[in-house]
N, C-alpha and C. Protein backbone atom coordinates (compact mmCIF):
# COMPACT_ATOMS: atom_id res chain seq x y z
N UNK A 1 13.64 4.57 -12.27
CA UNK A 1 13.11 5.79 -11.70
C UNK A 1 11.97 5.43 -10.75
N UNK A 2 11.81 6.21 -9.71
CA UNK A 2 10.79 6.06 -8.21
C UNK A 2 10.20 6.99 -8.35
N UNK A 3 8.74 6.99 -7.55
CA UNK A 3 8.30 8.00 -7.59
C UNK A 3 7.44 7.30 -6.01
N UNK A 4 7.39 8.74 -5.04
CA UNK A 4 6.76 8.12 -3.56
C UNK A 4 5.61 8.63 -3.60
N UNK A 5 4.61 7.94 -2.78
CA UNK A 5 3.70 8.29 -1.73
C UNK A 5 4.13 8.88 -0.60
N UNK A 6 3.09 9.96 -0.22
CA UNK A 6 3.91 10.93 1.27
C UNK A 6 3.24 10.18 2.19
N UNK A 7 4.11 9.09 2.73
CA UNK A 7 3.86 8.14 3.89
C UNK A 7 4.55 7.88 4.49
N UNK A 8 6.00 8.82 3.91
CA UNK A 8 7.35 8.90 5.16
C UNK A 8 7.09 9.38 6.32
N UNK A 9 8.15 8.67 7.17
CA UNK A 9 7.39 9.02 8.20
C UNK A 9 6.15 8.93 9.34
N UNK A 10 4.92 8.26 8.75
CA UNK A 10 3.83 8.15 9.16
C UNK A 10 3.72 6.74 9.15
N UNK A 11 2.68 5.99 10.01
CA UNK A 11 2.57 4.78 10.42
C UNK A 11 1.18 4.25 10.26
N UNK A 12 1.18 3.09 9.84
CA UNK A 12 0.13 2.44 9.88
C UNK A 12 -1.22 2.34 10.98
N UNK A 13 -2.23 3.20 10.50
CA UNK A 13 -3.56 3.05 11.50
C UNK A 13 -4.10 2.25 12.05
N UNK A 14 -5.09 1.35 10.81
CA UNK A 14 -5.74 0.55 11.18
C UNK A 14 -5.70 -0.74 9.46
N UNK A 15 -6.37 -2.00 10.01
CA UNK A 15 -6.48 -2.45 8.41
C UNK A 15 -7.59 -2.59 8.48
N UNK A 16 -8.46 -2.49 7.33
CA UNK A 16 -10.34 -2.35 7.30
C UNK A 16 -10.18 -3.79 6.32
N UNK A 17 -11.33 -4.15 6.38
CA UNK A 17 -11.35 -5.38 4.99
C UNK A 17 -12.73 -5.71 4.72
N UNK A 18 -13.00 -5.79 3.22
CA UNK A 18 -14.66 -5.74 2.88
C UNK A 18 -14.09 -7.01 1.98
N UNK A 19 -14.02 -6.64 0.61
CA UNK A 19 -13.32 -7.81 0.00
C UNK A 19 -12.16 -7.32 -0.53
N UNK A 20 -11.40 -6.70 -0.21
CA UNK A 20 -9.82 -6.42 -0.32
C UNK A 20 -9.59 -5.45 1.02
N UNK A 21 -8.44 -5.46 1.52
CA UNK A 21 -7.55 -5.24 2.66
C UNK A 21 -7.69 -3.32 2.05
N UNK A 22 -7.85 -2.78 3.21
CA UNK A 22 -7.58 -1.02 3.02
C UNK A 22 -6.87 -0.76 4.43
N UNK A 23 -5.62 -0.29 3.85
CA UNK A 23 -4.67 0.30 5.20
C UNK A 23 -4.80 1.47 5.10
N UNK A 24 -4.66 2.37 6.61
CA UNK A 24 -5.09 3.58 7.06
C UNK A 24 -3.87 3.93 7.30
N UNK A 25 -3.82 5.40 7.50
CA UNK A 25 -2.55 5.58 7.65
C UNK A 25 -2.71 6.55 8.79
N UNK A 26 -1.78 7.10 9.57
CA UNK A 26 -1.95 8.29 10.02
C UNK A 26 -1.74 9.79 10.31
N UNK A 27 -1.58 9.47 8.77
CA UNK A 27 -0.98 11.26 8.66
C UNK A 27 -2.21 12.30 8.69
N UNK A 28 -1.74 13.50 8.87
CA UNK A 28 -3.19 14.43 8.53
C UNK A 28 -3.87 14.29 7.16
N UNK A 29 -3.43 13.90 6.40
CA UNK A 29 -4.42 13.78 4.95
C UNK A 29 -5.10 12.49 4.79
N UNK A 30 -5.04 11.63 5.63
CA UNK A 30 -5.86 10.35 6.27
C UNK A 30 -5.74 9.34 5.21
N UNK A 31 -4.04 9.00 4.44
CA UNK A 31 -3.95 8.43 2.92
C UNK A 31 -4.57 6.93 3.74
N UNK A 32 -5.17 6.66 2.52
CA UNK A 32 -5.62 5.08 2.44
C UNK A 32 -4.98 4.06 1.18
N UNK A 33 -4.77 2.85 1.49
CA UNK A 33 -4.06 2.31 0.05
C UNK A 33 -5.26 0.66 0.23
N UNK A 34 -5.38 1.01 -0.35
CA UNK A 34 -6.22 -0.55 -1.27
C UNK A 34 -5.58 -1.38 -1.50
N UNK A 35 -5.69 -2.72 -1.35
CA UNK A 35 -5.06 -3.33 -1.82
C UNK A 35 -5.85 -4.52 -3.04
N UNK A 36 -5.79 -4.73 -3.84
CA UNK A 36 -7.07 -5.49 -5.01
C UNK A 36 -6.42 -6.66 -5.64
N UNK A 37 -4.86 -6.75 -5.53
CA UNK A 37 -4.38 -7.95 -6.16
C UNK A 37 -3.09 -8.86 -4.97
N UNK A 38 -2.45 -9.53 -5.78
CA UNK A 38 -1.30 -10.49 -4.71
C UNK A 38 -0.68 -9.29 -4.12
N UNK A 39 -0.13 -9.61 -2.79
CA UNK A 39 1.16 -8.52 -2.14
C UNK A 39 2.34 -9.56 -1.42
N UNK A 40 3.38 -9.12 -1.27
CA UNK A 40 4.47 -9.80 0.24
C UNK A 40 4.53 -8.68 0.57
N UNK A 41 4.94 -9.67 2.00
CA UNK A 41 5.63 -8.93 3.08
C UNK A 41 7.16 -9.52 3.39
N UNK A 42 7.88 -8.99 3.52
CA UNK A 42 9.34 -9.73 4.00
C UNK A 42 10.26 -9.23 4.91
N UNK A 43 10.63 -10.06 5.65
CA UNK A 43 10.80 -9.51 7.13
C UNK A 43 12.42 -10.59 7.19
N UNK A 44 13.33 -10.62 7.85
CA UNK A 44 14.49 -11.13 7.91
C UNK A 44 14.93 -11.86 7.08
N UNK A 45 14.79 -11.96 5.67
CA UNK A 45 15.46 -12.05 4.66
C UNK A 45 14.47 -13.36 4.06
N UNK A 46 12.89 -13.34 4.75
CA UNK A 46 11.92 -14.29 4.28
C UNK A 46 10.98 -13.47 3.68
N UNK A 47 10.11 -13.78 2.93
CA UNK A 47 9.35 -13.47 1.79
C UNK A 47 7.99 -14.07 1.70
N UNK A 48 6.85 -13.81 1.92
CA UNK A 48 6.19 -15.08 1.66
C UNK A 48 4.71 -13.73 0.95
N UNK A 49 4.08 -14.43 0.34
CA UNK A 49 3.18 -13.85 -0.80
C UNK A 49 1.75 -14.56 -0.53
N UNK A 50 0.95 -13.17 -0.81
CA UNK A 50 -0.37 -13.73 -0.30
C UNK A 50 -1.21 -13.09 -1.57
N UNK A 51 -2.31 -14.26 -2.06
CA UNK A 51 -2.29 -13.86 -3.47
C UNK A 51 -4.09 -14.23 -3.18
N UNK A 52 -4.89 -13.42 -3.86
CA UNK A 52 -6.24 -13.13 -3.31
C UNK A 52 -7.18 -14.56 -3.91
N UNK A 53 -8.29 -15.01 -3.53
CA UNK A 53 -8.89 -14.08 -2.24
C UNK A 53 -8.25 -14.70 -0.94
N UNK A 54 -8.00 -13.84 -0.22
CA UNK A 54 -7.26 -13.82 0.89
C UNK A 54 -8.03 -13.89 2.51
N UNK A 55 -7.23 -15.58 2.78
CA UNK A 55 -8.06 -15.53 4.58
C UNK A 55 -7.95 -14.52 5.06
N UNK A 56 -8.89 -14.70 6.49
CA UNK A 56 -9.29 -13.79 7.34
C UNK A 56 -8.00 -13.29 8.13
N UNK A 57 -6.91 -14.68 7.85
CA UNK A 57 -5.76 -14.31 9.15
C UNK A 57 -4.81 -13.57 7.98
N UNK A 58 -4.69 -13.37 6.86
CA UNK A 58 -3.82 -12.26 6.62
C UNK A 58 -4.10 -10.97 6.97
N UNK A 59 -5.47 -10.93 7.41
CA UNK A 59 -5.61 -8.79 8.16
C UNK A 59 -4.69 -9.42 9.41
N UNK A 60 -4.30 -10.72 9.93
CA UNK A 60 -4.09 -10.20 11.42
C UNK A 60 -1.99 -10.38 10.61
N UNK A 61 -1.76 -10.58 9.52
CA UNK A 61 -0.31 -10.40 9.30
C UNK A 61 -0.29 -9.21 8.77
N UNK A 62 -0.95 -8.41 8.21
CA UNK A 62 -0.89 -6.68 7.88
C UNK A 62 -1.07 -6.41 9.07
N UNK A 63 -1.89 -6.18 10.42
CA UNK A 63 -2.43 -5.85 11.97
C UNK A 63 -0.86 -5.36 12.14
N UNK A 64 0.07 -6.44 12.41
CA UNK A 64 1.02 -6.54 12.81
C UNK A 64 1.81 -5.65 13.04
N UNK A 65 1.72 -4.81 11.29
CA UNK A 65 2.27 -3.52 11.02
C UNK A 65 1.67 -2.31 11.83
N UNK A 66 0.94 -2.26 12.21
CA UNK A 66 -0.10 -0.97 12.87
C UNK A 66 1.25 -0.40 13.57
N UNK A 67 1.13 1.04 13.65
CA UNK A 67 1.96 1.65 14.63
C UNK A 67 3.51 2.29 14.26
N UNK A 68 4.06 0.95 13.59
CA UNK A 68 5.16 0.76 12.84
C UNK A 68 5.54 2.07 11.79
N UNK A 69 6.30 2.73 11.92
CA UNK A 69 6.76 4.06 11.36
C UNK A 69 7.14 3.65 9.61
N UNK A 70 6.71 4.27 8.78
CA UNK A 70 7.58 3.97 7.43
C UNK A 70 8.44 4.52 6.74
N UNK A 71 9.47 4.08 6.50
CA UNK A 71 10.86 4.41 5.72
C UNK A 71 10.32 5.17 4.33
N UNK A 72 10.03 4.78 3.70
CA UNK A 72 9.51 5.34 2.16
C UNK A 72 8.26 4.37 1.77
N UNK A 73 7.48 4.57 0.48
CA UNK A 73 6.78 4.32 0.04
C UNK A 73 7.03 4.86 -1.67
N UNK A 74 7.24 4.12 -2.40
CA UNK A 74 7.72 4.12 -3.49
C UNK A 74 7.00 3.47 -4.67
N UNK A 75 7.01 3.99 -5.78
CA UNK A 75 6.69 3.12 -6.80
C UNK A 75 7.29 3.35 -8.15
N UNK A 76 7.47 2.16 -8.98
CA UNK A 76 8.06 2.65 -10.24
C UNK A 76 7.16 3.10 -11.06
N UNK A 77 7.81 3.56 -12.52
CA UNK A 77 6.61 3.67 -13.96
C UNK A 77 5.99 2.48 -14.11
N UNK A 78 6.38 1.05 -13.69
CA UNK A 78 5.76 -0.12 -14.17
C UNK A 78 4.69 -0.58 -13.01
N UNK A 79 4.38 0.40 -11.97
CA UNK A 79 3.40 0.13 -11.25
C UNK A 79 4.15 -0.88 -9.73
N UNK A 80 5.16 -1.26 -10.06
CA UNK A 80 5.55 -2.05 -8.62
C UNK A 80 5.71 -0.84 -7.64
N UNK A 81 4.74 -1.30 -6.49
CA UNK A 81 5.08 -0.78 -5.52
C UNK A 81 5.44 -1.26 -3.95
N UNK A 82 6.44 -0.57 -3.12
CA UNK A 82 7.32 -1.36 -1.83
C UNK A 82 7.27 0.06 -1.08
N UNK A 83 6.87 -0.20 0.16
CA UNK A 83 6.61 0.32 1.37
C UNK A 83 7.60 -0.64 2.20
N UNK A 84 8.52 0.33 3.05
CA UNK A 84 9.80 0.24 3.68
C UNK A 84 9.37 0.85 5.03
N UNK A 85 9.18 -0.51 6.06
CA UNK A 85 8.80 -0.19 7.30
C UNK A 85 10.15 0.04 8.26
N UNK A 86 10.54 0.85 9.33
CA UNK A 86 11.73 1.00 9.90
C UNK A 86 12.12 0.09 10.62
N UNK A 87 11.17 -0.68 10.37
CA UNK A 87 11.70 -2.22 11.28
C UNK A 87 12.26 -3.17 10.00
N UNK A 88 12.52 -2.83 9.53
CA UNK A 88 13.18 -3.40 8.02
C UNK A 88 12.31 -4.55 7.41
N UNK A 89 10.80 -4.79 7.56
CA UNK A 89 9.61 -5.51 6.99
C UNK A 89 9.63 -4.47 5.89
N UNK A 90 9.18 -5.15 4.67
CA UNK A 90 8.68 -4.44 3.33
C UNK A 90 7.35 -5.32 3.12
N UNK A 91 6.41 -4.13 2.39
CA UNK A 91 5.17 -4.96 1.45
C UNK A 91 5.35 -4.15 0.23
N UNK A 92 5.31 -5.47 -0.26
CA UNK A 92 5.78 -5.36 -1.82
C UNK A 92 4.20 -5.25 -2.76
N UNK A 93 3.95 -4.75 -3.93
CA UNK A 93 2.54 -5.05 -4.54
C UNK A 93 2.98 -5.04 -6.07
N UNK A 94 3.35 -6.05 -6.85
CA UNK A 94 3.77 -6.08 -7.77
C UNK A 94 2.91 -5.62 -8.94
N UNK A 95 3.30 -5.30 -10.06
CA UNK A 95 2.32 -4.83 -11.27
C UNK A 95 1.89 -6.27 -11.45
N UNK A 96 0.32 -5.84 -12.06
CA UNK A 96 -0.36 -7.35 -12.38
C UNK A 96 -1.02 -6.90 -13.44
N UNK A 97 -2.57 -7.71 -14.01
CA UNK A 97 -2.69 -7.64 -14.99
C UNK A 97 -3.98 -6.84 -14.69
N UNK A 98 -4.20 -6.81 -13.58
CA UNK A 98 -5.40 -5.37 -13.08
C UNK A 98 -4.82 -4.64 -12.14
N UNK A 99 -5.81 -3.50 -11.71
CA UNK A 99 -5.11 -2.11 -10.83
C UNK A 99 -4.74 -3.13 -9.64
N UNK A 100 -3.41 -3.18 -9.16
CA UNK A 100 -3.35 -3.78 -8.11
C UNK A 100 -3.37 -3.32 -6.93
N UNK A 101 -3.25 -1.75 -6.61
CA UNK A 101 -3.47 -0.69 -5.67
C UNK A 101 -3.88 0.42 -5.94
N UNK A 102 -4.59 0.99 -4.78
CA UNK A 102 -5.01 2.51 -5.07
C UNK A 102 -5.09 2.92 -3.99
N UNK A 103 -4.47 4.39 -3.97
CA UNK A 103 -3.83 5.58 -3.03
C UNK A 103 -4.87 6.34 -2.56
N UNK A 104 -5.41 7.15 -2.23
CA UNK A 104 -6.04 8.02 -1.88
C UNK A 104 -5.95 8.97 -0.68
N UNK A 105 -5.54 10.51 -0.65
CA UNK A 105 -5.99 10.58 0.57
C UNK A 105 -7.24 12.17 0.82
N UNK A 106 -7.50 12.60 2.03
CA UNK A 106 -8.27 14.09 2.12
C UNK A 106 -8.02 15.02 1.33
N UNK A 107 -6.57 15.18 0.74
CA UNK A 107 -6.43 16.15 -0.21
C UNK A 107 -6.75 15.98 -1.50
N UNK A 108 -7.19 14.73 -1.82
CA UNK A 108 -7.38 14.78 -3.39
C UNK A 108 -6.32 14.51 -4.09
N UNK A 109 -5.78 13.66 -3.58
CA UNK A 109 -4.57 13.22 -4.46
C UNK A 109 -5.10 11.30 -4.49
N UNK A 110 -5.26 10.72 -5.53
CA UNK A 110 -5.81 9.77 -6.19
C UNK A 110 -4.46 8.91 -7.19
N UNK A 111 -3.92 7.88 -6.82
CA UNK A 111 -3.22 6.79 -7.56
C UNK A 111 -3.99 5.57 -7.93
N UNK A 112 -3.68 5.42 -9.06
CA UNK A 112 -4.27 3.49 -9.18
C UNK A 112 -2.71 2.86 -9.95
N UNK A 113 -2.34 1.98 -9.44
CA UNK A 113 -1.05 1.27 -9.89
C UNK A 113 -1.57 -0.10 -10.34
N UNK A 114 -1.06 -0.67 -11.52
CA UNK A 114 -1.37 -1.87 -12.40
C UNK A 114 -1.64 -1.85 -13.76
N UNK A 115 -1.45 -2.62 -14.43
CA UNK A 115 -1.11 -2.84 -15.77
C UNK A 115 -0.29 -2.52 -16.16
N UNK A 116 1.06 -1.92 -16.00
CA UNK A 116 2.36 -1.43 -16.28
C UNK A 116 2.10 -0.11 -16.34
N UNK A 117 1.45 0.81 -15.57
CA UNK A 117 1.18 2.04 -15.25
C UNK A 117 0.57 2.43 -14.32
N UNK A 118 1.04 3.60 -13.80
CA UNK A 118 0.46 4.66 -12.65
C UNK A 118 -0.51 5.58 -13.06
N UNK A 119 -1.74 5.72 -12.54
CA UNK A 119 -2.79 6.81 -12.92
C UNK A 119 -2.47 8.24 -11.60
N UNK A 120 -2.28 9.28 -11.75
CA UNK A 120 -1.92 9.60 -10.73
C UNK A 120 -2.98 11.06 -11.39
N UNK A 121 -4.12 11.42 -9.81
CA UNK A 121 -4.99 12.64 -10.69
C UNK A 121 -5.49 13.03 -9.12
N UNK A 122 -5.64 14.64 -9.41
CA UNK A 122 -6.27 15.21 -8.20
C UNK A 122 -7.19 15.44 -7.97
N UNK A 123 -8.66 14.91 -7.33
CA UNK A 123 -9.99 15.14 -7.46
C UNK A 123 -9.89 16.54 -6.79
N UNK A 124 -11.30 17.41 -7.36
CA UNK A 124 -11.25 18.75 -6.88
C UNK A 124 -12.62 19.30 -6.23
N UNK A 125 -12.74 19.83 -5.40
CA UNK A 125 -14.04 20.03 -4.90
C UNK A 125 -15.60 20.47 -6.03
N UNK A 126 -16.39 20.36 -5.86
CA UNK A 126 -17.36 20.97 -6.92
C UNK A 126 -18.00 21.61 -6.32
């Protein structure tokens, strides 16, 4: 069983990086995804895995993606999650043994994926 992020459709912004990688997106709810543990990317039937802490030149192999429209954005109950770019590149973020991603966007919709579970909660104005 899947369950998506609403990132169909919408394309990669920008990538920010402090000490983990944050991709922008550009839909109107301005989703952001974190990235905090290993990810791939795989692109013509190659694979290659980048597992933290992570050089400076993997923002310029996420960069790459900017622009690039996405197919789905998916995740299971066990926390793996794969973003399906229409150029047929995937980034994969496998369940690990900490939160290995987190969702966020303007509306208050809040994911953390890792440890063999999804936290999924809506912050609300006060």
């Amino acid at each position: 069983m899947c369950y998506t992020l609403p990132l169909a459709g919408h394309a990669l912004r920008d990538v920010e990086r402090d000490y983990r990688f944050d991709l922008k997106f550009d839909d109107s709810a301005e989703s952001s995804l974190l990235l905090d543990g290993p990810f791939s990317l795989s692109a013509a039937g190659e694979e290659d895995e980048f597992v933290p802490p992570h050089a400076e030149w993997v923002r310029d192999v996420l960069s790459s993606l900017i622009g690039v429209r996405i197919e789905f954005a998916r995740y299971d109950r066990n926390s793996n999650l794969r973003i399906k770019f229409v150029d047929e590149r995937e980034l994969f973020v496998r369940d690990g043994p900490f939160e290995n991603w987190h969702y966020s966007n303007n509306a208050g919709t809040v994911m953390h994926g890792g440890v063999g579970h999804v936290v999924c909660f809506t912050r609300t104005a006060r």
